[in-house]
N, C-alpha and C. Protein backbone atom coordinates (compact mmCIF):
# COMPACT_ATOMS: atom_id res chain seq x y z
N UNK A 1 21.78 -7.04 4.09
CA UNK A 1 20.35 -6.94 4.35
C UNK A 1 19.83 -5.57 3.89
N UNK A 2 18.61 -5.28 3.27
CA UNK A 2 17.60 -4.45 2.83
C UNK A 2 17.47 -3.66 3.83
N UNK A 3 17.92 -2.27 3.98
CA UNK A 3 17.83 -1.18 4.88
C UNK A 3 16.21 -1.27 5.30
N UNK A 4 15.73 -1.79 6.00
CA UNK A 4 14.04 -1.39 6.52
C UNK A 4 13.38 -2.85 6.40
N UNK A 5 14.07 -3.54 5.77
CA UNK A 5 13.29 -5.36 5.24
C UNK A 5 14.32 -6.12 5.97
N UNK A 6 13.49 -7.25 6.49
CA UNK A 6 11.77 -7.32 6.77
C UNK A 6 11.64 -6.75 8.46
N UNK A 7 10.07 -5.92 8.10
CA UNK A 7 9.72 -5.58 9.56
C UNK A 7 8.28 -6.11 9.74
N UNK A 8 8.32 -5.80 11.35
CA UNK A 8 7.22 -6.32 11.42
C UNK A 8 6.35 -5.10 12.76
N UNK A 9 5.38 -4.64 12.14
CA UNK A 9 4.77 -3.03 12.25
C UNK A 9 3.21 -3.56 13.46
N UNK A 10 3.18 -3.19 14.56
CA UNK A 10 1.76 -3.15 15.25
C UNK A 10 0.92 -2.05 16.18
N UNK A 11 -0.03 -1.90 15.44
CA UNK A 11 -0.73 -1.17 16.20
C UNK A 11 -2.05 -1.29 16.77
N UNK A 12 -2.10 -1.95 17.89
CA UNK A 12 -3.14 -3.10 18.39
C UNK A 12 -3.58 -4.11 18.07
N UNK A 13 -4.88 -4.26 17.42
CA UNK A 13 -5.20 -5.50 16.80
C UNK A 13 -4.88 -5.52 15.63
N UNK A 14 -4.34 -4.69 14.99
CA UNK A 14 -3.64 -4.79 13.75
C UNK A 14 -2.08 -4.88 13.36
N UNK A 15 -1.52 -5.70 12.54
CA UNK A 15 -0.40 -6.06 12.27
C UNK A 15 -0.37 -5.96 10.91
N UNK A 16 1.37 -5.52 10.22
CA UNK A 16 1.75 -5.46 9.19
C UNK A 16 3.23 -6.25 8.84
N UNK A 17 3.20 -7.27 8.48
CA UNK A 17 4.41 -7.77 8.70
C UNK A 17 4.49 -8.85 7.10
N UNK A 18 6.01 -9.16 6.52
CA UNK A 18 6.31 -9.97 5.16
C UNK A 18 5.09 -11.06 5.12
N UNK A 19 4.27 -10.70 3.71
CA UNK A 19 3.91 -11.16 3.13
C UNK A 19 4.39 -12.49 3.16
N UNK A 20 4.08 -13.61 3.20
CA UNK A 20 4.63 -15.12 3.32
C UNK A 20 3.68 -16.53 2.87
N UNK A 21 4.29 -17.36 2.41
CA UNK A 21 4.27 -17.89 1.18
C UNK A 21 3.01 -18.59 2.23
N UNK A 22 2.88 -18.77 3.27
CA UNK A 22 1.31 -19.44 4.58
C UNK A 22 0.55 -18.78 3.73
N UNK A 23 0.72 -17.42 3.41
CA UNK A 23 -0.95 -16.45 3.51
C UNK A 23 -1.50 -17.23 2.19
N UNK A 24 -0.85 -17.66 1.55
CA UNK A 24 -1.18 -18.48 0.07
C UNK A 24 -3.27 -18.51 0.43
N UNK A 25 -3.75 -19.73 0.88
CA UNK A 25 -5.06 -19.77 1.25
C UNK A 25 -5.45 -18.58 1.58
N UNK A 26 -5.22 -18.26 2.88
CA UNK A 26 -5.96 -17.23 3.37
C UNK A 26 -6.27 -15.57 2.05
N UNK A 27 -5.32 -15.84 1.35
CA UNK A 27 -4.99 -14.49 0.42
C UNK A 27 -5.62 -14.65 -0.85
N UNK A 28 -5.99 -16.36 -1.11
CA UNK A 28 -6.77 -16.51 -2.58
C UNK A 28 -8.32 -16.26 -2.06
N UNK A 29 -8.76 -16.79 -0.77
CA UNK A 29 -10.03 -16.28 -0.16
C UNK A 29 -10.55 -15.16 -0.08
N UNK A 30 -9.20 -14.30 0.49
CA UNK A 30 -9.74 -12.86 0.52
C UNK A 30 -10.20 -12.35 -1.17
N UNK A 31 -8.83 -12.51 -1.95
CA UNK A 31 -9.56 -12.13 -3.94
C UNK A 31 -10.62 -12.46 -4.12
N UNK A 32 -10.47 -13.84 -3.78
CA UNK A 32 -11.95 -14.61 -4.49
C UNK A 32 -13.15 -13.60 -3.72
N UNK A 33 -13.37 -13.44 -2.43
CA UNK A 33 -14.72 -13.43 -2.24
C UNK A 33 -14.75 -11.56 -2.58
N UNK A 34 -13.72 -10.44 -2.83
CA UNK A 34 -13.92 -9.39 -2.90
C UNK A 34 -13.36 -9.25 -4.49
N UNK A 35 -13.90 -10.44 -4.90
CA UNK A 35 -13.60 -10.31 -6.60
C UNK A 35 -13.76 -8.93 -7.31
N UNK A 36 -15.10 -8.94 -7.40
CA UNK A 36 -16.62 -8.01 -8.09
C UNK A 36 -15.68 -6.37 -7.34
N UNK A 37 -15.60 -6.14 -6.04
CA UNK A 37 -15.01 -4.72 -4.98
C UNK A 37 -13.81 -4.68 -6.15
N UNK A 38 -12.68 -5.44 -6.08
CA UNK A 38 -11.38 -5.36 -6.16
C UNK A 38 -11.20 -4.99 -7.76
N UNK A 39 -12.31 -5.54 -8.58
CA UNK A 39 -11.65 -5.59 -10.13
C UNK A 39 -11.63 -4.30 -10.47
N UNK A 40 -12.51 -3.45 -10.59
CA UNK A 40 -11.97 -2.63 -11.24
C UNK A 40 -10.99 -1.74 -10.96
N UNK A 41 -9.74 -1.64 -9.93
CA UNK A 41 -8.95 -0.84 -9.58
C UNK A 41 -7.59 -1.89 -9.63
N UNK A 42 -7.85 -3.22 -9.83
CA UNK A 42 -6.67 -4.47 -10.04
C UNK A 42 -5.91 -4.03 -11.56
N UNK A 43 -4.56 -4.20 -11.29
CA UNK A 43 -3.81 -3.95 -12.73
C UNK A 43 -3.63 -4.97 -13.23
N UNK A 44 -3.63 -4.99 -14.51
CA UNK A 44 -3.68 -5.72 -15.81
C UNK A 44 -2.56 -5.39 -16.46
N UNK A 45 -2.13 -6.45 -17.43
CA UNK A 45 -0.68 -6.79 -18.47
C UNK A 45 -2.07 -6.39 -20.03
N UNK A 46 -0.97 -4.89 -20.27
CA UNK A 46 -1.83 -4.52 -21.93
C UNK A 46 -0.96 -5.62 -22.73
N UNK A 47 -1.82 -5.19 -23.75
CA UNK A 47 -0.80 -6.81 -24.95
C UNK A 47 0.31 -6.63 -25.52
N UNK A 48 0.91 -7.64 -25.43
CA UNK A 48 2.67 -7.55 -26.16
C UNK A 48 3.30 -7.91 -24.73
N UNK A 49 2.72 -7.52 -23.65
CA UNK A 49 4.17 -7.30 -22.33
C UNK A 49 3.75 -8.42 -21.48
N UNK A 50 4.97 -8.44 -20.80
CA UNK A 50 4.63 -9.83 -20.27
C UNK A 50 3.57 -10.50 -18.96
N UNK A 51 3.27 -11.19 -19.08
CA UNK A 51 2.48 -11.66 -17.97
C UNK A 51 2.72 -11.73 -16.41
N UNK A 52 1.59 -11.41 -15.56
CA UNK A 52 1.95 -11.36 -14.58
C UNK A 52 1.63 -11.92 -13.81
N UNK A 53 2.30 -12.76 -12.52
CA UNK A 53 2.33 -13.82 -11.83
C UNK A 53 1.11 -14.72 -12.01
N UNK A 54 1.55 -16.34 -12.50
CA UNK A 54 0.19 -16.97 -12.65
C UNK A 54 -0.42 -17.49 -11.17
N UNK A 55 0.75 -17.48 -10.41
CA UNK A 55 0.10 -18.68 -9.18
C UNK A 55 0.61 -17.37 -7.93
N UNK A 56 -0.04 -17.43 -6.90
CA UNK A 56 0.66 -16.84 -5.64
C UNK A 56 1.50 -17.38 -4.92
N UNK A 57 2.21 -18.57 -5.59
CA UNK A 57 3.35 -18.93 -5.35
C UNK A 57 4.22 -17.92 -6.09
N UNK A 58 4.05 -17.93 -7.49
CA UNK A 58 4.98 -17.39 -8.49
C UNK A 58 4.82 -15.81 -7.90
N UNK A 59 3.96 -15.23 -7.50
CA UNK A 59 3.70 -13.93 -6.29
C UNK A 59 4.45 -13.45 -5.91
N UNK A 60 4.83 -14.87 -4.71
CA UNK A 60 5.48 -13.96 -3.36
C UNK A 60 7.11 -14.21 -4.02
N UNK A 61 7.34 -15.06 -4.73
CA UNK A 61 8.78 -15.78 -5.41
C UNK A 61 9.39 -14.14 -5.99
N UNK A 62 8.21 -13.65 -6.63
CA UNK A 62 8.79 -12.52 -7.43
C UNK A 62 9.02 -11.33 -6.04
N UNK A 63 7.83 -11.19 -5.14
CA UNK A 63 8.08 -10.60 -4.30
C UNK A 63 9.37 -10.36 -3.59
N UNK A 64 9.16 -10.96 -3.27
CA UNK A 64 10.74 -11.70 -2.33
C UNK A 64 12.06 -11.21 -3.00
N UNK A 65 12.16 -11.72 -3.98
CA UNK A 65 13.25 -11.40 -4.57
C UNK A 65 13.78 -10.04 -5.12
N UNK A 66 12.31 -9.40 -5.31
CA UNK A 66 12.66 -7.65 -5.38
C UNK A 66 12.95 -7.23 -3.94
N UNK A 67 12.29 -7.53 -2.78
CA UNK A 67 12.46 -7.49 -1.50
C UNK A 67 14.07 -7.11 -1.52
N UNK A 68 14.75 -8.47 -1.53
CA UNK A 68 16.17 -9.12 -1.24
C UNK A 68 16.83 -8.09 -2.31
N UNK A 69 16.57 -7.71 -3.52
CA UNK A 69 17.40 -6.60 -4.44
C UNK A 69 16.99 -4.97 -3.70
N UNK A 70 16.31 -4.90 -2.95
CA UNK A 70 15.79 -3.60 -1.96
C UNK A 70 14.81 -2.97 -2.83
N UNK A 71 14.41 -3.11 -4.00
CA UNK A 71 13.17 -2.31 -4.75
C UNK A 71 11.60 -2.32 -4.07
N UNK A 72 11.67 -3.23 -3.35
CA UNK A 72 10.33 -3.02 -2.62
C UNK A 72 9.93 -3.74 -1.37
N UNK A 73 8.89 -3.69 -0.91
CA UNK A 73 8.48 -4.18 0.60
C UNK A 73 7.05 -4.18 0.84
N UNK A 74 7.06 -5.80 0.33
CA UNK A 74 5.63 -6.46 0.24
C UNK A 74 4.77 -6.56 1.82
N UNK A 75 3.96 -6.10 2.31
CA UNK A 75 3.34 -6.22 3.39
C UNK A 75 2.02 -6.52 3.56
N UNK A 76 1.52 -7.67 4.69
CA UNK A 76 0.44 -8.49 4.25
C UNK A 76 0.07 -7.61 5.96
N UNK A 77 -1.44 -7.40 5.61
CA UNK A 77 -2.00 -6.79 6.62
C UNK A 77 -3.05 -8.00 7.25
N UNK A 78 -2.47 -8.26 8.82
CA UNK A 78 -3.46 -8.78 9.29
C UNK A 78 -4.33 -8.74 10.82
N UNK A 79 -5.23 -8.95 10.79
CA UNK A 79 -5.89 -8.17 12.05
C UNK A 79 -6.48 -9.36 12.80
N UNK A 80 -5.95 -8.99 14.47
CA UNK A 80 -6.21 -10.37 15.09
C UNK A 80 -5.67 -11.59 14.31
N UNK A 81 -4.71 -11.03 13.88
CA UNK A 81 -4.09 -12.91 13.13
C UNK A 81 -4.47 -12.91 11.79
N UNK A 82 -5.42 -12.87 11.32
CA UNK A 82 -6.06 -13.06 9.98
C UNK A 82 -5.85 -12.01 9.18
N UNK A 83 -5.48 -12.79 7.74
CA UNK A 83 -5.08 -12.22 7.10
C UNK A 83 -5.98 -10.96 6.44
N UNK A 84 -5.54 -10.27 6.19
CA UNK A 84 -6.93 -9.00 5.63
C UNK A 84 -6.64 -8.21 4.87
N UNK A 85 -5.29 -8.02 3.96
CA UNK A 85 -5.08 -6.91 2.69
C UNK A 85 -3.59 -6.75 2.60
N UNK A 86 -3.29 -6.41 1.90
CA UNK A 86 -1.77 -5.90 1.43
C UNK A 86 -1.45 -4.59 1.65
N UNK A 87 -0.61 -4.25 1.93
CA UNK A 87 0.33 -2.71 1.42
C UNK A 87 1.60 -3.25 0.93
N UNK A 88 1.70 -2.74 -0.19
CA UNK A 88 3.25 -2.70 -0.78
C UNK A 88 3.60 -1.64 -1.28
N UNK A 89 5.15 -1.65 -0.50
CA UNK A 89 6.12 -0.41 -1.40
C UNK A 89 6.50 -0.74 -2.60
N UNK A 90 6.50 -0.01 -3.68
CA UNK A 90 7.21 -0.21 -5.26
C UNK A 90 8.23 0.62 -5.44
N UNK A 91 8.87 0.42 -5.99
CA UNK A 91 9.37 1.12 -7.16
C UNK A 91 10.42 1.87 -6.18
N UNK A 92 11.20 1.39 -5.09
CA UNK A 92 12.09 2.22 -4.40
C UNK A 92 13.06 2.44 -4.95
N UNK A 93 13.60 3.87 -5.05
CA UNK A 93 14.59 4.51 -5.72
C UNK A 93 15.57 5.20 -4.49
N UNK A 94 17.13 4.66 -4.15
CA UNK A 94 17.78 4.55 -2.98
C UNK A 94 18.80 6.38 -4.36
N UNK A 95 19.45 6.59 -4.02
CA UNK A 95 20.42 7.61 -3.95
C UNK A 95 20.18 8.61 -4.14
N UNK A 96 20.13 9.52 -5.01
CA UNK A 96 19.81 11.24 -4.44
C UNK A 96 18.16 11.25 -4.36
N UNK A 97 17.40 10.12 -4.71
CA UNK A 97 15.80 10.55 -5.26
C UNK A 97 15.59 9.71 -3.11
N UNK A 98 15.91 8.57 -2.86
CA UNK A 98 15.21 8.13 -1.81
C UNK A 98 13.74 8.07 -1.73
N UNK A 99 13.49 7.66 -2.77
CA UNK A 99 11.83 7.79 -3.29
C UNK A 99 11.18 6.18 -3.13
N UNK A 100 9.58 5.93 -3.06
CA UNK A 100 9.28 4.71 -3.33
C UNK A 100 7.63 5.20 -3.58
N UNK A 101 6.93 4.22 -4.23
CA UNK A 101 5.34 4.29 -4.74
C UNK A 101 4.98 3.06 -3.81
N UNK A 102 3.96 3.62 -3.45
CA UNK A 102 3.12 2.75 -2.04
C UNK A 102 1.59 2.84 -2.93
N UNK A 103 0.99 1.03 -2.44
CA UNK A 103 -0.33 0.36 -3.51
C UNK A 103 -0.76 -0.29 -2.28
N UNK A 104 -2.28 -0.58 -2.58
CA UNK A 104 -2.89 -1.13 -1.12
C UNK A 104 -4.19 -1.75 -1.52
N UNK A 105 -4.56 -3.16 -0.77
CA UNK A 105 -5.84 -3.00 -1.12
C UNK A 105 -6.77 -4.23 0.45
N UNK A 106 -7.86 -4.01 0.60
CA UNK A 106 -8.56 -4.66 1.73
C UNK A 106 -9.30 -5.82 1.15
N UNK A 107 -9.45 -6.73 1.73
CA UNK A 107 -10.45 -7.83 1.77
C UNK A 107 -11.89 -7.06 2.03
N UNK A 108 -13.03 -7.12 1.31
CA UNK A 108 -14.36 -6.03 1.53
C UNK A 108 -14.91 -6.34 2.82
N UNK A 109 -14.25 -7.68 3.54
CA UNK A 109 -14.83 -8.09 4.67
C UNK A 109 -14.61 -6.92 6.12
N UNK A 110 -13.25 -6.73 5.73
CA UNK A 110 -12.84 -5.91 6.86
C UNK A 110 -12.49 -4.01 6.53
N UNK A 111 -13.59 -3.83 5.39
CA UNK A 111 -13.36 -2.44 4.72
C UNK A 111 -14.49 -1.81 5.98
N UNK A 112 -14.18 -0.10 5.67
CA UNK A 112 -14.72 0.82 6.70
C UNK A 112 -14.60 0.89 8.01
N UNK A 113 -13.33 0.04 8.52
CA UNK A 113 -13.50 -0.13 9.68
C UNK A 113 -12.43 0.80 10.45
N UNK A 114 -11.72 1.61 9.27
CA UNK A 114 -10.22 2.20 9.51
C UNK A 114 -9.21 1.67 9.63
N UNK A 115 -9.25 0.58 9.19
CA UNK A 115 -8.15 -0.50 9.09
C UNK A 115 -7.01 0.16 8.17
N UNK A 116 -7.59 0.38 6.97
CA UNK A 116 -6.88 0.57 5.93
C UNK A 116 -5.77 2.04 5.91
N UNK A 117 -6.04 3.31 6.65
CA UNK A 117 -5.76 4.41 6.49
C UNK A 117 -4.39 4.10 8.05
N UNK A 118 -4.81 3.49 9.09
CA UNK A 118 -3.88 3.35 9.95
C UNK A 118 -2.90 2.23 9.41
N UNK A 119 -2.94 1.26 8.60
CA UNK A 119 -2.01 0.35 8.04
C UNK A 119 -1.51 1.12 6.60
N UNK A 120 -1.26 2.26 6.16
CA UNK A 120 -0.85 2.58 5.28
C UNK A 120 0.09 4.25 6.24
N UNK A 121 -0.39 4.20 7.03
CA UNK A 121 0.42 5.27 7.92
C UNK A 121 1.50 4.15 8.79
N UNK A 122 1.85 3.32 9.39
CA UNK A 122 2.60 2.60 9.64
C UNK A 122 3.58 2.09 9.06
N UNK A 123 3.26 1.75 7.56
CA UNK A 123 4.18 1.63 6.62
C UNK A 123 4.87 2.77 5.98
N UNK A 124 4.30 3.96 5.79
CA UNK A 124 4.82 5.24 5.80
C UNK A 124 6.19 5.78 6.40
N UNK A 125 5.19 5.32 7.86
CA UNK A 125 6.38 5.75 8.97
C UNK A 125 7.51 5.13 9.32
N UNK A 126 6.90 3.59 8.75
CA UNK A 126 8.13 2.94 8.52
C UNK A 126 9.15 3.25 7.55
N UNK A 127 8.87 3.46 6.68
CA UNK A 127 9.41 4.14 5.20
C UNK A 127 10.60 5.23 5.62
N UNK A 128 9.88 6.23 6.10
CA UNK A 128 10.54 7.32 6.64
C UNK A 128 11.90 7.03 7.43
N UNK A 129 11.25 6.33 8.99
CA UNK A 129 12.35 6.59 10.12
C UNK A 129 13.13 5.19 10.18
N UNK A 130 12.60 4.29 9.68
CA UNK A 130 13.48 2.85 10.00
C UNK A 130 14.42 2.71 8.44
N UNK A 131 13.55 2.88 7.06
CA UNK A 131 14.22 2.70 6.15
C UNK A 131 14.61 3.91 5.42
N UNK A 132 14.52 4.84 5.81
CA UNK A 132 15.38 6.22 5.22
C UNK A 132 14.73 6.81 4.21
N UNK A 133 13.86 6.43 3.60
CA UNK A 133 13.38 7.11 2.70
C UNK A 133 12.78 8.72 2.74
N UNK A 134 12.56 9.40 1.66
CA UNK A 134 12.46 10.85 1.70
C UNK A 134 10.96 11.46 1.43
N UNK A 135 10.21 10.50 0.48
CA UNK A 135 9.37 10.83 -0.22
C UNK A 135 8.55 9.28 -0.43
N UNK A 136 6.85 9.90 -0.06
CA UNK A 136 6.75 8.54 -0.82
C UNK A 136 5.39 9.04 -1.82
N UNK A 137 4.88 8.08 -2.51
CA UNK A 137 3.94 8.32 -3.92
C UNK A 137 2.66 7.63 -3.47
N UNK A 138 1.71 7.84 -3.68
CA UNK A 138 0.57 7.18 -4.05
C UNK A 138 -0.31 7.15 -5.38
N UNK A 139 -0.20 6.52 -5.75
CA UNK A 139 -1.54 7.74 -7.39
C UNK A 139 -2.46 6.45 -7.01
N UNK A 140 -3.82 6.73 -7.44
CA UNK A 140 -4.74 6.39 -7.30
C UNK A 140 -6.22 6.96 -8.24
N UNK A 141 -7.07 5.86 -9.13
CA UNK A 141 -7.59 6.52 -9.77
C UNK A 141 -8.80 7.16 -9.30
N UNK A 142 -9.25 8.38 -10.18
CA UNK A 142 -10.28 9.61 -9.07
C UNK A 142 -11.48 9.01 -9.08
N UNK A 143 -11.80 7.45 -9.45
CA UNK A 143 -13.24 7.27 -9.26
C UNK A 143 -13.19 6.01 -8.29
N UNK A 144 -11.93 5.84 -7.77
CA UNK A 144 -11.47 4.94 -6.23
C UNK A 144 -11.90 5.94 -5.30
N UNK A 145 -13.21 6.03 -5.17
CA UNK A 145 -13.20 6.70 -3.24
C UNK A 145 -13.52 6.14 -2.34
N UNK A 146 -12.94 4.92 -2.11
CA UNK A 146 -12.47 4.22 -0.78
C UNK A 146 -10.86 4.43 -0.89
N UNK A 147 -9.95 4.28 -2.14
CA UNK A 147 -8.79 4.68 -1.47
C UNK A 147 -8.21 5.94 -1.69
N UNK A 148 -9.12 7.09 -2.05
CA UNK A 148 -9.21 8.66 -1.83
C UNK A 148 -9.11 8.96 -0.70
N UNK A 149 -10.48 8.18 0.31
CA UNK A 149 -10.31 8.49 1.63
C UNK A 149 -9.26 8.07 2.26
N UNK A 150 -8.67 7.08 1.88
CA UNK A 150 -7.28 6.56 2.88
C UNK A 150 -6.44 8.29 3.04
N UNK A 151 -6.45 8.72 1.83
CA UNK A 151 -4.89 9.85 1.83
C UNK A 151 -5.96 10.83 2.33
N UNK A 152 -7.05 10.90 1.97
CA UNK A 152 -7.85 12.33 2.68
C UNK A 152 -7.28 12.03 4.03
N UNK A 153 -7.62 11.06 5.06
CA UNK A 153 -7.35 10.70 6.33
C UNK A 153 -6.33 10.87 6.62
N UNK A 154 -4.98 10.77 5.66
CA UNK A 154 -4.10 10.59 6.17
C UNK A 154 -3.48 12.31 6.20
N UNK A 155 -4.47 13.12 5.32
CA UNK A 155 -3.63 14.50 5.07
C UNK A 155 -2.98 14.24 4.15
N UNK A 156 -2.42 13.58 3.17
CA UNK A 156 -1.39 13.74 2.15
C UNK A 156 -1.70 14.21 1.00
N UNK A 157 -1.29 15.74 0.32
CA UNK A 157 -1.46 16.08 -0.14
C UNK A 157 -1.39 15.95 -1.69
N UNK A 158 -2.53 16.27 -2.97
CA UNK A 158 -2.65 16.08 -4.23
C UNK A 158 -1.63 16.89 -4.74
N UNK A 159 -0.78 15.99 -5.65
CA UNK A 159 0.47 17.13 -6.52
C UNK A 159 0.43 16.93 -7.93
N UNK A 160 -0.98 16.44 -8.46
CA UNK A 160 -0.96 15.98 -9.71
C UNK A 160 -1.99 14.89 -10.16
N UNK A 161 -2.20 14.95 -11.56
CA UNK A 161 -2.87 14.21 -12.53
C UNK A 161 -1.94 13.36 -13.42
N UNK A 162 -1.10 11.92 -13.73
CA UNK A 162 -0.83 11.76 -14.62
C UNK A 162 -2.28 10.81 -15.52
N UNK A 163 -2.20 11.16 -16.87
CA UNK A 163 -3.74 10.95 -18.00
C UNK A 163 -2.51 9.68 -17.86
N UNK A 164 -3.71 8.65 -18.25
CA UNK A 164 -3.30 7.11 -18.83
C UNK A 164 -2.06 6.90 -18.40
N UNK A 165 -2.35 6.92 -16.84
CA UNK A 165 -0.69 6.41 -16.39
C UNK A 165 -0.63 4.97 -16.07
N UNK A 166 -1.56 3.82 -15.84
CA UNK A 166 -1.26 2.18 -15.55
C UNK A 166 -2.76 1.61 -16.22
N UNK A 167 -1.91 0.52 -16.64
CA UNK A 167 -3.20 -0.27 -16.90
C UNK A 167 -3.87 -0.75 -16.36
N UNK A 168 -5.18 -0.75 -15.56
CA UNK A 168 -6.08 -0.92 -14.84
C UNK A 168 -7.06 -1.17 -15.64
N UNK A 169 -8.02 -2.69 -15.02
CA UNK A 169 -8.73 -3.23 -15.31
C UNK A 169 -9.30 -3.34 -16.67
N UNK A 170 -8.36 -3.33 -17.57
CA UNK A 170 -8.22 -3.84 -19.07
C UNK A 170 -7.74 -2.50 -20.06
N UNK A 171 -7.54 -1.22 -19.30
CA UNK A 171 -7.22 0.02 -20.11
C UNK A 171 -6.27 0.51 -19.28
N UNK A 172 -5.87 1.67 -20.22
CA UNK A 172 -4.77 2.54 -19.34
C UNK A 172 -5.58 3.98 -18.93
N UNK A 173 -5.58 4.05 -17.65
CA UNK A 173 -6.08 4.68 -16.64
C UNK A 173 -5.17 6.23 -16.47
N UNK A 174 -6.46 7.06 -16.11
CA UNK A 174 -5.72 8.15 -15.54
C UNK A 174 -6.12 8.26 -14.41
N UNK A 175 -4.36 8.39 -13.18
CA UNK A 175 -4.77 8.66 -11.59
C UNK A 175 -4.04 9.83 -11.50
N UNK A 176 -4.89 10.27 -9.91
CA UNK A 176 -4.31 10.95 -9.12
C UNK A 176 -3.15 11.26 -8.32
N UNK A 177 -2.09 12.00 -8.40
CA UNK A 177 -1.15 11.41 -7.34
C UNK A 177 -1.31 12.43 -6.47
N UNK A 178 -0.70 11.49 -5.28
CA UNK A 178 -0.94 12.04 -4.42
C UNK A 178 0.54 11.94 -3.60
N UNK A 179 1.26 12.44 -2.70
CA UNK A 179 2.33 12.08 -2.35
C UNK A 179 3.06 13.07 -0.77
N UNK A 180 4.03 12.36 -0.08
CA UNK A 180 4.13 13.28 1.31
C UNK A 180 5.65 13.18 1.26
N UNK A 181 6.39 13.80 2.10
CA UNK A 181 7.84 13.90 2.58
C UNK A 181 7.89 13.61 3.84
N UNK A 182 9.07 13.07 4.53
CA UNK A 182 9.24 13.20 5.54
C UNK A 182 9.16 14.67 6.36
N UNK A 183 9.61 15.83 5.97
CA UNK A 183 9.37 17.00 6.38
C UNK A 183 8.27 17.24 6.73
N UNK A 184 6.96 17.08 6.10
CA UNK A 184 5.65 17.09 5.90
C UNK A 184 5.14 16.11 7.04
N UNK A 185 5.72 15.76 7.76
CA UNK A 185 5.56 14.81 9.01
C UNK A 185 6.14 14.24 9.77
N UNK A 186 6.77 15.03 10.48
CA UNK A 186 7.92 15.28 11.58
C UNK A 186 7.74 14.40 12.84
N UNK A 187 5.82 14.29 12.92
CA UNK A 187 5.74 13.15 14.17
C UNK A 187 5.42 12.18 13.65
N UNK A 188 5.42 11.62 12.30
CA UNK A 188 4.92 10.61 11.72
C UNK A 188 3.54 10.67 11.66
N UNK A 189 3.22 9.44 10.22
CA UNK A 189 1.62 9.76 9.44
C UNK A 189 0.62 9.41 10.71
N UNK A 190 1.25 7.65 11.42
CA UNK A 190 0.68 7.49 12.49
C UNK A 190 -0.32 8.12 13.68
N UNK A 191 0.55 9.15 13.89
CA UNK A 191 -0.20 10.24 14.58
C UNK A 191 -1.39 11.47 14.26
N UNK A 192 -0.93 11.15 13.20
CA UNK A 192 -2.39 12.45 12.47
C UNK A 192 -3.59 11.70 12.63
N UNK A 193 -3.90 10.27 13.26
CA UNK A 193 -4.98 9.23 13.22
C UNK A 193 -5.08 9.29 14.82
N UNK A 194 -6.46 9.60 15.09
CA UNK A 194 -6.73 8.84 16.62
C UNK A 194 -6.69 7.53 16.55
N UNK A 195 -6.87 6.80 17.76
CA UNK A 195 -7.21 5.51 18.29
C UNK A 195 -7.59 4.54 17.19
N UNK A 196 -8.70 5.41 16.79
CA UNK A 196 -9.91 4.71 16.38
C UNK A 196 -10.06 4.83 14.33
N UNK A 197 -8.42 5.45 14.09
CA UNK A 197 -7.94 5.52 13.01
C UNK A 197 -8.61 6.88 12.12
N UNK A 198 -9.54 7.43 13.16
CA UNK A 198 -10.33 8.57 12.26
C UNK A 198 -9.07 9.71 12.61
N UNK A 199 -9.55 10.93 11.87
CA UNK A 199 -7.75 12.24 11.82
C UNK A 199 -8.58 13.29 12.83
N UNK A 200 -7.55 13.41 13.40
CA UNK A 200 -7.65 14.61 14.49
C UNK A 200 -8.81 15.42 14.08
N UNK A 201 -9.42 15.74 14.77
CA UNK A 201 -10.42 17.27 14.63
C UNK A 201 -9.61 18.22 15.26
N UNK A 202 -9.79 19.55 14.21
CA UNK A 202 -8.81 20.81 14.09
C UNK A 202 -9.70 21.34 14.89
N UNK A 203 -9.59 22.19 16.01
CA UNK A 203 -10.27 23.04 16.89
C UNK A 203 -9.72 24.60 16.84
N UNK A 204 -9.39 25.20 15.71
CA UNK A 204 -9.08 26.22 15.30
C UNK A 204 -10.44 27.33 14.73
């Protein structure tokens, strides 16, 4: 079994737990109706390389199976039951690096509500203390400021620009990265969030 897969993460009315082949409906509803929000930050196959998943069957199939090889950890965010956005780990790198790239995105139905910044600190923390990891990544491009604010909220600090690093929404994009250590958060990301998912006020 996958050191950290599968878990299942809660913090009140919100839940983070394997992506599963049910959310099928509920997960083409959420795309469809936050089409227009979602496209321009959705990645795209440039030409020559291969295509990527046609059906959300063929999705979670691929999911899963990187899951089960330990490269990543697909997580379907849902609140009160219903389904409402993804976080997934990528690209986990297990021996001296203990590294992974963390991607996220909301249904526009349930955006601003702080949903998003406390379900990306849970998986974090999961990252960290259940599955061992050392380091994790975010990049994100600088004209996304809905998911700017996620890492503003969360405190995680900017360590870089890579120019034309993924293909996003029909070009290759330059993001931000952004990225934390376990050191860098000793009580976990969780906690740098009140209640109500907004970040501590510094009284200094």
């Amino acid at each position: 079994m996958t050191r950290g897969w599968p878990a299942e993460l809660r913090d009140g009315e919100l839940e983070v737990r394997p992506l599963a082949r049910a959310d099928g409906p509920a997960w083409r509803a959420a795309r469809e109706r936050s089409r227009h929000w979602l496209a321009p930050w959705d990645a795209t196959v440039p030409p020559g390389a291969d295509a990527r998943p046609s059906s959300y069957s063929q999705l979670v199939r691929n999911l899963r199976r990187a899951a089960r090889q330990g490269t990543t950890m697909p997580f379907a965010i849902t609140v009160d039951g219903r389904f409402a956005g993804q976080v997934t780990v990528n690209n986990i790198v297990r021996g001296s690096a203990q590294f992974a790239s963390l991607g996220y995105w909301i249904d526009h139905s349930y955006a601003g509500r702080g949903l998003m910044p406390r379900a990306v600190a849970l998986v974090i923390d999961h990252c960290f203390f259940a599955a061992g990891l050392h380091r994790i990544e975010i990049c994100i491009r600088p004209e996304n400021t809905n998911s700017l604010r996620v890492v503003e909220k969360l405190g995680v600090r900017e360590i870089g620009l890579a120019p034309r690093f993924l293909h996003i929404d029909g070009a290759w994009r330059d993001h931000r990265i952004f990225a934390v250590t376990v050191e860098e958060a000793p009580g976990g990301m969780r906690a740098r969030l009140t209640a109500d998912g907004e970040p501590h006020q510094s009284h200094e």
